[in-house]
N, C-alpha and C. Protein backbone atom coordinates (compact mmCIF):
# COMPACT_ATOMS: atom_id res chain seq x y z
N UNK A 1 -11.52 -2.78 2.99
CA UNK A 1 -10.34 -1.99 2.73
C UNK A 1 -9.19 -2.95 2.39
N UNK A 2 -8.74 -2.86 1.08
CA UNK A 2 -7.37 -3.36 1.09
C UNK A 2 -6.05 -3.55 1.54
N UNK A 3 -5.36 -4.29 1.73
CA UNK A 3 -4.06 -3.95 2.85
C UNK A 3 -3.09 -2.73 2.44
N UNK A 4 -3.38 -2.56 1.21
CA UNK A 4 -2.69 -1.21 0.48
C UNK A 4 -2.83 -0.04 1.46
N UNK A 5 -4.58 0.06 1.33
CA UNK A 5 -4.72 0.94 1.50
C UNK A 5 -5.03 1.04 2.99
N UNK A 6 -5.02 0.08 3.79
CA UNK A 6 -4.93 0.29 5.69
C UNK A 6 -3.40 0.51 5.70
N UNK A 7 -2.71 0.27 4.65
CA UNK A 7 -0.90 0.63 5.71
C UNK A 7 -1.22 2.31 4.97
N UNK A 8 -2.06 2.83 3.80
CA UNK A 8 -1.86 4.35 3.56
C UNK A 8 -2.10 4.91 4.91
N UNK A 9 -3.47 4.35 5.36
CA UNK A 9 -4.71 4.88 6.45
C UNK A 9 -3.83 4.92 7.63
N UNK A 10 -3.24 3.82 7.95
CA UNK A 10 -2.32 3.87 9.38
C UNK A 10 -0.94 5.07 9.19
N UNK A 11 -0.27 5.41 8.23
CA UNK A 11 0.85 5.53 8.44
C UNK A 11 0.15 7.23 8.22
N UNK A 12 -0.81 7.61 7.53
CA UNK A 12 -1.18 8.65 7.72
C UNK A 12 -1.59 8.72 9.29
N UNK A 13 -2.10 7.85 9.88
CA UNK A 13 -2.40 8.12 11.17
C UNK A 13 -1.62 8.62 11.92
N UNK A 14 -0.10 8.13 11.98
CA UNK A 14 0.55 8.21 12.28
C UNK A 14 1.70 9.40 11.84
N UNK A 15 1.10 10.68 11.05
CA UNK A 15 1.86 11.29 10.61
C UNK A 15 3.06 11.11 9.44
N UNK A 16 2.80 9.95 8.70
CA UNK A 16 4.12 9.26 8.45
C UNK A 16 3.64 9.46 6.76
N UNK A 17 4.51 9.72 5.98
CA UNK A 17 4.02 9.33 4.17
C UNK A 17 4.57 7.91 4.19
N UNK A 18 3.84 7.55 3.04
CA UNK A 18 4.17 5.94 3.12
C UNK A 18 5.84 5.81 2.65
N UNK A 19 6.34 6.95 1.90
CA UNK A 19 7.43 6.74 1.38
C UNK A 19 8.67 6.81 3.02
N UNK A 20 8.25 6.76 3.75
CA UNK A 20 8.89 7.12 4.92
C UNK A 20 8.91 6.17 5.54
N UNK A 21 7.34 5.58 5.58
CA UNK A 21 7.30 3.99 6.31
C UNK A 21 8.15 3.22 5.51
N UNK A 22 7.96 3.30 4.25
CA UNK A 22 9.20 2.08 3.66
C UNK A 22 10.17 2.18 3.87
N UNK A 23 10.58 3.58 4.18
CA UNK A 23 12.53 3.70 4.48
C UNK A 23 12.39 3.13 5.38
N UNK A 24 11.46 3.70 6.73
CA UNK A 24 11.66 2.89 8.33
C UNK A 24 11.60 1.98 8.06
N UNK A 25 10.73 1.00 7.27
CA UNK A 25 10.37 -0.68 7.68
C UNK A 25 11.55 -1.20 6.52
N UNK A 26 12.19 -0.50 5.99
CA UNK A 26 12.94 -1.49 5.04
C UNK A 26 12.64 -2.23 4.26
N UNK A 27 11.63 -1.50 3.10
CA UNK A 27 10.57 -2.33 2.24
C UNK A 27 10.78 -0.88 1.12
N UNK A 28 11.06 -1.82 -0.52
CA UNK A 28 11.40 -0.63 -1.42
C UNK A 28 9.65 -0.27 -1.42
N UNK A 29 9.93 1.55 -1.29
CA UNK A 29 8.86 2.29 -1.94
C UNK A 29 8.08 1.61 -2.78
N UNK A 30 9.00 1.02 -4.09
CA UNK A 30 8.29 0.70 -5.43
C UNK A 30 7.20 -0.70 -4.83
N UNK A 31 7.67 -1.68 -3.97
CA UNK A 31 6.78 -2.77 -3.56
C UNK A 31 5.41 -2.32 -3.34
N UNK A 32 5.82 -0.94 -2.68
CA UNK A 32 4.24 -1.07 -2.00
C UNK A 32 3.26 -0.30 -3.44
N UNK A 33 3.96 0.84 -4.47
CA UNK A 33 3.16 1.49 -5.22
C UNK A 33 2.38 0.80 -5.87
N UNK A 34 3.18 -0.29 -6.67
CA UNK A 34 3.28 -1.53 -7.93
C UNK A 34 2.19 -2.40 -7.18
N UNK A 35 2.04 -2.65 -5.57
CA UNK A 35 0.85 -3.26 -5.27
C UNK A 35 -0.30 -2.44 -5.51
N UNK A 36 -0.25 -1.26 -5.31
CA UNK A 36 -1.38 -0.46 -5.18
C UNK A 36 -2.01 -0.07 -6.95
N UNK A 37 -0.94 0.01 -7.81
CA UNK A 37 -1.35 -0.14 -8.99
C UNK A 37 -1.87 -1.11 -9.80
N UNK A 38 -1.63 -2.15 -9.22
CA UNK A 38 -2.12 -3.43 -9.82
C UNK A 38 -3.12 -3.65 -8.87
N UNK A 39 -3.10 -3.74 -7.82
CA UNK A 39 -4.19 -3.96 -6.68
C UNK A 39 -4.78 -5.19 -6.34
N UNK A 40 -2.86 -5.44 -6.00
CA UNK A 40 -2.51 -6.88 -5.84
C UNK A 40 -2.43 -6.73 -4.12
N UNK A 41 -1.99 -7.66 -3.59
CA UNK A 41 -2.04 -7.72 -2.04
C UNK A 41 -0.42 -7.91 -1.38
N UNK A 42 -0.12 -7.23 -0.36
CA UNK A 42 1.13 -7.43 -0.18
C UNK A 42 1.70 -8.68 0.44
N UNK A 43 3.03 -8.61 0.40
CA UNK A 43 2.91 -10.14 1.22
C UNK A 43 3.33 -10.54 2.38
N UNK A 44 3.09 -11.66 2.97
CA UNK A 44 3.34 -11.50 4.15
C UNK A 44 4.58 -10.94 4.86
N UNK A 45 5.32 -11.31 4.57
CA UNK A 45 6.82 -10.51 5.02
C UNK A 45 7.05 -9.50 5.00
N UNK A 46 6.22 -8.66 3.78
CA UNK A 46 6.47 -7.27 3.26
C UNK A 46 5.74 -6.14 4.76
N UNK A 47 4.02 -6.92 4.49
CA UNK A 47 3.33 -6.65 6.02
C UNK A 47 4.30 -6.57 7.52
N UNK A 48 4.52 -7.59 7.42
CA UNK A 48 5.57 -7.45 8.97
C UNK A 48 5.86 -6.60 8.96
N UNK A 49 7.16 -6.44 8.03
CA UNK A 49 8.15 -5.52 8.48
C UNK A 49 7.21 -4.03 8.32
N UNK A 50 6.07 -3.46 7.62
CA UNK A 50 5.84 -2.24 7.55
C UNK A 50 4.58 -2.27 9.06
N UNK A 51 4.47 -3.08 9.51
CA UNK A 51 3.88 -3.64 11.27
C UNK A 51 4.70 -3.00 11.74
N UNK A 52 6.02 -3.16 11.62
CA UNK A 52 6.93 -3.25 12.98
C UNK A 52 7.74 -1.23 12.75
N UNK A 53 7.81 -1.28 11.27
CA UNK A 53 7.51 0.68 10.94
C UNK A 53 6.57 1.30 11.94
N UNK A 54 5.10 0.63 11.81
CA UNK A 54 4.26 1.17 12.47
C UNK A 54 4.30 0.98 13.87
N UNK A 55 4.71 0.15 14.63
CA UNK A 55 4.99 -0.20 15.82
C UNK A 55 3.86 -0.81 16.32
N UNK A 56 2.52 -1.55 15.32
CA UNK A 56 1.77 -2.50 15.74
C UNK A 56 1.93 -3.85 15.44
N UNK A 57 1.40 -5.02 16.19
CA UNK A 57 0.88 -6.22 15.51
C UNK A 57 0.51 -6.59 14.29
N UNK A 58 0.70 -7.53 13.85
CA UNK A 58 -0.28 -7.86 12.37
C UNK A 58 -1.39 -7.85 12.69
N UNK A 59 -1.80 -8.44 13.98
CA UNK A 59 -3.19 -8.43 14.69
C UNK A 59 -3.83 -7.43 14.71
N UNK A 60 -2.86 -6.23 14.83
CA UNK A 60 -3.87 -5.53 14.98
C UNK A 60 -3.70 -4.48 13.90
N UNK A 61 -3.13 -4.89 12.82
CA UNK A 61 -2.95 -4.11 11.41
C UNK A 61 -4.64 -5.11 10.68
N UNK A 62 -4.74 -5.98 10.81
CA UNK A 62 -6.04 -6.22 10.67
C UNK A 62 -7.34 -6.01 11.34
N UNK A 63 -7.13 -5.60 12.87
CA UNK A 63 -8.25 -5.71 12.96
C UNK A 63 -8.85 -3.94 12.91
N UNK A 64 -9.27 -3.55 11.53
CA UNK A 64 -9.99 -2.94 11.75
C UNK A 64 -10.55 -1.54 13.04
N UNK A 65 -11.46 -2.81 13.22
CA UNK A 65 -12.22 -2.15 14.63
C UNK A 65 -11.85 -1.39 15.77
N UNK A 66 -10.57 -1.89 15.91
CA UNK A 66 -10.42 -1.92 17.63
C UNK A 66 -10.22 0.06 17.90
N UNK A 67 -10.01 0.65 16.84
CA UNK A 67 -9.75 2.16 17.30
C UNK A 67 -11.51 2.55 17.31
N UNK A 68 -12.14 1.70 16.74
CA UNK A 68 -13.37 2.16 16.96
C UNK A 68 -14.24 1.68 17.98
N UNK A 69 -14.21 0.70 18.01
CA UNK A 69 -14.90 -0.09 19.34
C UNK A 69 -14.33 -0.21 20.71
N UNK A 70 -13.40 0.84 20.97
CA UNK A 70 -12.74 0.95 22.21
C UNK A 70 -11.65 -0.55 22.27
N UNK A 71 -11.40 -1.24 21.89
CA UNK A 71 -10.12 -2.05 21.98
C UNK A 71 -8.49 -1.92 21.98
N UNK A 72 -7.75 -2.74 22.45
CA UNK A 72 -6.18 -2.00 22.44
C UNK A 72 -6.03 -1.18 21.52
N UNK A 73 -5.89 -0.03 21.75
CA UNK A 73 -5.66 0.96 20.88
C UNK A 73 -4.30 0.80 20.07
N UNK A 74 -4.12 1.05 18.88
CA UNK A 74 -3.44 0.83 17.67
C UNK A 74 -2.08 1.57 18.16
N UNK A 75 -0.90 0.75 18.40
CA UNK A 75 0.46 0.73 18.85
C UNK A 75 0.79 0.37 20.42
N UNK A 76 -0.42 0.34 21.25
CA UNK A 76 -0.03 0.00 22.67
C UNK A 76 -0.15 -1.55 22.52
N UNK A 77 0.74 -2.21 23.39
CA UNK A 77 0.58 -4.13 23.45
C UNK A 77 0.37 -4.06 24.74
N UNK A 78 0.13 -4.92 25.38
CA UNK A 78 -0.44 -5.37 26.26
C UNK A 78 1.07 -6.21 26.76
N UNK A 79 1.47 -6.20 28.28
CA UNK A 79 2.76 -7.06 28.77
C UNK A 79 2.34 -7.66 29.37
């Protein structure tokens, strides 16, 4: 899965249109489309800040698994 398309997958998870996560995370709309049309990769900074929209880790904006394999579930951290 592309990073495009795990911030679509998450922010739908989360009830959210992506055009909404970009207002929250403070990332123009157009960054994320123009990646997804070219199906180029976002960049790191851009990631953060739509992490911190979502209220997870980068860690765990990559990993995949963890909603499936029983691991910190996607927005809780650990103190």
């Amino acid at each position: 899965m592309s990073t495009v398309e795990r911030v679509y997958k998450l922010a739908a998870d989360r009830g959210l249109s992506v055009y909404k996560l970009a207002k929250k995370s403070d990332v123009p709309y157009t960054t994320i489309k123009a990646a997804e049309y070219r199906g180029s990769q976002l960049t790191v900074d851009t990631l953060y800040r739509l992490c911190e929209g979502l209220g997870i880790t980068m860690s765990e904006f990559f990993d995949e698994n963890a909603e499936e394999t029983g691991g910190t579930p996607i927005g809780i951290h650990n103190a």
